[in-house]
Every structure is written in structure tokens, then in C-alpha cells.
C-alpha atoms as a PDB file:
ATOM      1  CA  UNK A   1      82.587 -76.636 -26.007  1.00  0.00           C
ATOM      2  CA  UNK A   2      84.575 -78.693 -28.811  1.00  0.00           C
ATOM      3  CA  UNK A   3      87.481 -77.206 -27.062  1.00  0.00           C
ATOM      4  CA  UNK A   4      86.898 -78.325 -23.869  1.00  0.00           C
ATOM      5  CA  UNK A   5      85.584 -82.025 -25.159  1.00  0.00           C
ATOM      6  CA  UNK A   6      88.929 -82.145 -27.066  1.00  0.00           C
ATOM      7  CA  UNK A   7      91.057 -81.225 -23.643  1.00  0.00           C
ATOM      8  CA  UNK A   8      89.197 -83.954 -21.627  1.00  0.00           C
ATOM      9  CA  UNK A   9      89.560 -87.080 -24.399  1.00  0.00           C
ATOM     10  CA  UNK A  10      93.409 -85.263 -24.341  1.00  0.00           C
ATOM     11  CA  UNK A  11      93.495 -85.761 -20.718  1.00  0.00           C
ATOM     12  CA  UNK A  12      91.747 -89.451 -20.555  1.00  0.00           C
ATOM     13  CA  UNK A  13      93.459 -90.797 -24.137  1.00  0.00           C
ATOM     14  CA  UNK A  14      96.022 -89.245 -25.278  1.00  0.00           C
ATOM     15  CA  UNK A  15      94.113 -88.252 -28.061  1.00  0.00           C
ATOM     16  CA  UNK A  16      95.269 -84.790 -28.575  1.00  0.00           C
ATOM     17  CA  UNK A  17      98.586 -86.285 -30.117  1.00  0.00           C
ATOM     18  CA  UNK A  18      97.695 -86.591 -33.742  1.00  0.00           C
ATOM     19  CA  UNK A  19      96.452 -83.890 -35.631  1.00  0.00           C
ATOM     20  CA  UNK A  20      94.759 -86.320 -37.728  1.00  0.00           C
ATOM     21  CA  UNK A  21      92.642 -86.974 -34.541  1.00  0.00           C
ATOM     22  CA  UNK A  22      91.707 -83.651 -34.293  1.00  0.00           C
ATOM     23  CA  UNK A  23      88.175 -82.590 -35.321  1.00  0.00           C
ATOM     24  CA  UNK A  24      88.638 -81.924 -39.058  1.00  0.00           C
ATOM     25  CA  UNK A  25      87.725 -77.893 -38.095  1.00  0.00           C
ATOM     26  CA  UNK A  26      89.995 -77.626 -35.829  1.00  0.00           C
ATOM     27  CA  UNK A  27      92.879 -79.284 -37.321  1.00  0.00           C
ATOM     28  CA  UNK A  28      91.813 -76.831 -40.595  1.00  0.00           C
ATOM     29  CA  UNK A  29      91.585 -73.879 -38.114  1.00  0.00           C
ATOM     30  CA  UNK A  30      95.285 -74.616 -36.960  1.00  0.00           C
ATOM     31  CA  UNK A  31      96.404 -75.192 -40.857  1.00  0.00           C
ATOM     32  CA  UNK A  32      95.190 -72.090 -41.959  1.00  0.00           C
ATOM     33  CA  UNK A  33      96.998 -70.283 -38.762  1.00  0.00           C
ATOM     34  CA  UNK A  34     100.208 -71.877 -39.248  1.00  0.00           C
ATOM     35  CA  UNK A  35     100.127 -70.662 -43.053  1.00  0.00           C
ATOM     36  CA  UNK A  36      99.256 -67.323 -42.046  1.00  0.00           C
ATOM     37  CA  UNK A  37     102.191 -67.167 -39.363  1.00  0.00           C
ATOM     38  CA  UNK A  38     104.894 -69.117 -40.815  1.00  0.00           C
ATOM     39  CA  UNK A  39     103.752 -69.496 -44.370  1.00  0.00           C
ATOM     40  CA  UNK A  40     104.199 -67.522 -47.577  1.00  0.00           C
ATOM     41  CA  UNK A  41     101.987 -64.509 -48.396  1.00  0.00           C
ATOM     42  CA  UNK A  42     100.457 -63.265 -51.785  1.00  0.00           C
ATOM     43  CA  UNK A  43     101.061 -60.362 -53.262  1.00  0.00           C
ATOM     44  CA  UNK A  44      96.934 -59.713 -52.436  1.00  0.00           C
ATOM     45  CA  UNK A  45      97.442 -59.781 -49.341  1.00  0.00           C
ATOM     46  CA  UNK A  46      96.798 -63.993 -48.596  1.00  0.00           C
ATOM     47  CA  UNK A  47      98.036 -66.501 -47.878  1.00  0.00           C
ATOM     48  CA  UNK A  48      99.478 -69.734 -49.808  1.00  0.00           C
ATOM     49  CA  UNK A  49      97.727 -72.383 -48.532  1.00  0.00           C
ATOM     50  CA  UNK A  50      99.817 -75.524 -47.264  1.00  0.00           C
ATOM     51  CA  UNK A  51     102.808 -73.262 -46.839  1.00  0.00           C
ATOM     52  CA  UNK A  52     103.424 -73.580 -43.294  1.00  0.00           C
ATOM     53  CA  UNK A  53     106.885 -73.782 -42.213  1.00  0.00           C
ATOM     54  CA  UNK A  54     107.024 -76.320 -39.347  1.00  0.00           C
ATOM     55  CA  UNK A  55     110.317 -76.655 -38.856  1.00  0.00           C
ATOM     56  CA  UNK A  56     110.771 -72.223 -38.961  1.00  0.00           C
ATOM     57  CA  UNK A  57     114.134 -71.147 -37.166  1.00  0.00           C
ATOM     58  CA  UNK A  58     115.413 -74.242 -36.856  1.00  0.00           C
ATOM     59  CA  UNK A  59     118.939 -74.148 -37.461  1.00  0.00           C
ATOM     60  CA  UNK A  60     120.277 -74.682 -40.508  1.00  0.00           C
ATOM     61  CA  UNK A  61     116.979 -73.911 -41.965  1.00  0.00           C
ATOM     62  CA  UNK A  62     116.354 -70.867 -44.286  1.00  0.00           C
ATOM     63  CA  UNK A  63     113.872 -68.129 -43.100  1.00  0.00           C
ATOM     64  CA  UNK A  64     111.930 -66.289 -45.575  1.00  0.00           C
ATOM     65  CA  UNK A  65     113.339 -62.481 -45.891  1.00  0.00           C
ATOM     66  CA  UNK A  66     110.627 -61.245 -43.920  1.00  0.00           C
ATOM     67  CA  UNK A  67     110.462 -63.314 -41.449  1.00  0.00           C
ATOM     68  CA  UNK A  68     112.408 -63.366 -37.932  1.00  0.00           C
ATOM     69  CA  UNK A  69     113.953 -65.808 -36.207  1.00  0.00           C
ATOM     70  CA  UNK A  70     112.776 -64.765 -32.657  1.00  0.00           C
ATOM     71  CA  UNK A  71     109.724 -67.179 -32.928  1.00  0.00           C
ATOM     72  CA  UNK A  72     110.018 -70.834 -33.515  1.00  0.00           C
ATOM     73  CA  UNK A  73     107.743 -73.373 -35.116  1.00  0.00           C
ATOM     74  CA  UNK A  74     104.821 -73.270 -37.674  1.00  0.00           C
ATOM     75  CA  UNK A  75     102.640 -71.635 -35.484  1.00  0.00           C
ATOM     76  CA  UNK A  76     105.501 -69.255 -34.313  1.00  0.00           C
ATOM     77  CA  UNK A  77     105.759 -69.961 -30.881  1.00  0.00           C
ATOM     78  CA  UNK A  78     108.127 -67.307 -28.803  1.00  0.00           C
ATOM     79  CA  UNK A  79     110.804 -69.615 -26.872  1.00  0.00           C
ATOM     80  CA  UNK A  80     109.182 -68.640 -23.041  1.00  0.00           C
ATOM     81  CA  UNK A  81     105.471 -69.728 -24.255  1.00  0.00           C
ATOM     82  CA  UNK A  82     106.819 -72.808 -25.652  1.00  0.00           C
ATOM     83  CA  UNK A  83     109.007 -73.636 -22.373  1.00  0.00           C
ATOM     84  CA  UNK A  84     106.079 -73.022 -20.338  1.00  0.00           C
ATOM     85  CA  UNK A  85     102.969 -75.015 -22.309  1.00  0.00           C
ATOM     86  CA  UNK A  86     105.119 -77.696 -23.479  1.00  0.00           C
ATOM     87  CA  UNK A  87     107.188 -78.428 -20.114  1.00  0.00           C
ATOM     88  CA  UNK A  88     103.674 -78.149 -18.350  1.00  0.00           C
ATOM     89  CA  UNK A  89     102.537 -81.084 -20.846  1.00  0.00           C
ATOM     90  CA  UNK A  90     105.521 -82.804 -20.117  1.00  0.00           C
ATOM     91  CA  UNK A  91     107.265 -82.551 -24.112  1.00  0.00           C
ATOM     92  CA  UNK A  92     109.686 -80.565 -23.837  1.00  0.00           C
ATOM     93  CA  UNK A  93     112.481 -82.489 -23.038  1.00  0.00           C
ATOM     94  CA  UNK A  94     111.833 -84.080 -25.829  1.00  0.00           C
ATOM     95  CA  UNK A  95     110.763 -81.154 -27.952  1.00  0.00           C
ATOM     96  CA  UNK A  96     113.048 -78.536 -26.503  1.00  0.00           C
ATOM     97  CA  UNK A  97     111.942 -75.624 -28.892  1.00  0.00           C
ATOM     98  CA  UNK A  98     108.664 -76.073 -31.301  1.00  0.00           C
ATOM     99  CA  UNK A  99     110.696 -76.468 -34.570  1.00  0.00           C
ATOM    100  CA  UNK A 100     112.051 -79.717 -32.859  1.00  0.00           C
ATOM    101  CA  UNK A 101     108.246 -81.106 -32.700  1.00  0.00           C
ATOM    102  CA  UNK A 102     106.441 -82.720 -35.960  1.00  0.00           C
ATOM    103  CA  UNK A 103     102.915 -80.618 -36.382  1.00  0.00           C
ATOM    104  CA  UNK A 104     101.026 -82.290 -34.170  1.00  0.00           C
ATOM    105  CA  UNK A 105     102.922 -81.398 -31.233  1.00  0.00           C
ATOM    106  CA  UNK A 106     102.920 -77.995 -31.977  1.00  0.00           C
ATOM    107  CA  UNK A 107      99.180 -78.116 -32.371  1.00  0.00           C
ATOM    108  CA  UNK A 108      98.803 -79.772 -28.980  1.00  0.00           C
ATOM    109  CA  UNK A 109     100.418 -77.098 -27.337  1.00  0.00           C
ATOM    110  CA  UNK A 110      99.096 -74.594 -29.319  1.00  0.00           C
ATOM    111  CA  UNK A 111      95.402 -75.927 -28.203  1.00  0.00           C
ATOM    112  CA  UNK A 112      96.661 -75.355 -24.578  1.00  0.00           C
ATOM    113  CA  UNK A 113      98.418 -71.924 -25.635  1.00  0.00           C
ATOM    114  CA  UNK A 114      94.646 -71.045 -26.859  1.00  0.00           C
ATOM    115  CA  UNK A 115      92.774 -72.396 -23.583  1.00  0.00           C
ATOM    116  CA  UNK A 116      95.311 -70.428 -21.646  1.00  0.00           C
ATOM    117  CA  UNK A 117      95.214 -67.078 -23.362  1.00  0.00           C
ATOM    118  CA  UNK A 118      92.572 -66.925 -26.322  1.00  0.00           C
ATOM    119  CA  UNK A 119      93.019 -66.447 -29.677  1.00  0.00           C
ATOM    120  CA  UNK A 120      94.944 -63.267 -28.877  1.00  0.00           C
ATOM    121  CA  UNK A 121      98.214 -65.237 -28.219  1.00  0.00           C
ATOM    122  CA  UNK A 122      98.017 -64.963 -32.746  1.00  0.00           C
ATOM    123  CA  UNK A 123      96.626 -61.494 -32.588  1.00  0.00           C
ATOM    124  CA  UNK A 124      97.149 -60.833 -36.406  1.00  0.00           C
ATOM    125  CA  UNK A 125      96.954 -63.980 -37.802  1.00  0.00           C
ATOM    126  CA  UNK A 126      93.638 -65.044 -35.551  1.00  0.00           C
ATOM    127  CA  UNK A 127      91.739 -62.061 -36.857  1.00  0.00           C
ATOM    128  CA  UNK A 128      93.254 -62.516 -40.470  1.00  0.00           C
ATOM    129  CA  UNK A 129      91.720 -65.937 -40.635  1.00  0.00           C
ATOM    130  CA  UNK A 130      88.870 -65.947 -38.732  1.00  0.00           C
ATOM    131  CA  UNK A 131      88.856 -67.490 -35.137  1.00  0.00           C
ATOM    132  CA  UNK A 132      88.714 -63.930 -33.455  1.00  0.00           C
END
């Protein structure tokens, strides 16, 4: 429902934009996803909180050992999901691949990647921390 109340204010305001906006939940519900994805792990099996890499793959920028190039972004968007959310909200000419867009952008989409397809579109991560 919180969902769905945060997609229509998106729709009517704009409000969406700014992660700060976002229901403090939600906006901790996305943190703790982009740490799990794009952050760095603990030898216990965690995850460092506030480790997110926003800006992963970007060029120039250095991925972690274990991590891959093939997804972009904190939240590890692959490059077709991100063409198709984003240039359906109309950002991605300017945000051409996710580790172009500042966190907030790249929550907004991933809001709509999560209304499209569920919590599965993170099927590790979602279940690792909790929204599945």
C-alpha cells in the first residue's frame, strides 16, 4: 500500500526524486539492498553497512575482486533493465547507465524495477535482507 501511495505522490509531485523524501523504511530498505549488492561483505557472512558502491562499474572506477562488471549501479542494475525502467521514466538520456545517476535516481527506478517484477528482480540480496 506504501508502495503504491509512494508511486501516485511520484506521479502527481515529483516526489519520488529524493531519497530523502522517501518514507524513512523504505529509503532504509533500499540502503540495506544496495550494501548487500554492491557493498562490502564480512567475513560472517554480512554486510558493512553504508558500503554501497553507487557509482559500481563506472569507468575508471575500481570493482571489488569479487565483483563483476556486468551490472551497473549500487543496486546493480543489468544494462537492459536499466534502459527499459529508466527510458520509460524518461532519465535516461540523462542517466544513460545507473552508475551515471546520484542514489536517488537509482532508487526511483529501482521502486519501479520492484512494482514491475517483485522483490525477485534482487533474488539473493532481497531474501538476505529481508523484503522477500
Amino acid at each position: 500500500m506504501t508502495l503504491i501511495l509512494l508511486l501516485i505522490l511520484y506521479g502527481l509531485t515529483g516526489l519520488a526524486d529524493h531519497v530523502a523524501e522517501l518514507e524513512p523504511e523504505l529509503a532504509d530498505h533500499w540502503q540495506r539492498l544496495a550494501d548487500c549488492e554492491s557493498g562490502d561483505w564480512l567475513e560472517e557472512g554480512g554486510h558493512e553497512p553504508g558500503s554501497a558502491r553507487w557509482d559500481w562499474a563506472a569507468p575508471g572506477t575500481e570493482v571489488p575482486p569479487w565483483g563483476t562488471t556486468i551490472h551497473h549501479g549500487g543496486l546493480q542494475f543489468h544494462p537492459d533493465t536499466w534502459d527499459w525502467v529508466a527510458g520509460d521514466l524518461g532519465l535516461l538520456e540523462q542517466y544513460p547507465h545507473a552508475y551515471n545517476a546520484p542514489p536517488e535516481v537509482q532508487v526511483e527506478v529501482a521502486t519501479e524495477v520492484q512494482a514491475r517484477q517483485g522483490w525477485g528482480a534482487w533474488p539473493v540480496c532481497s531474501e538476505r535482507v529481508g523484503l522477500q
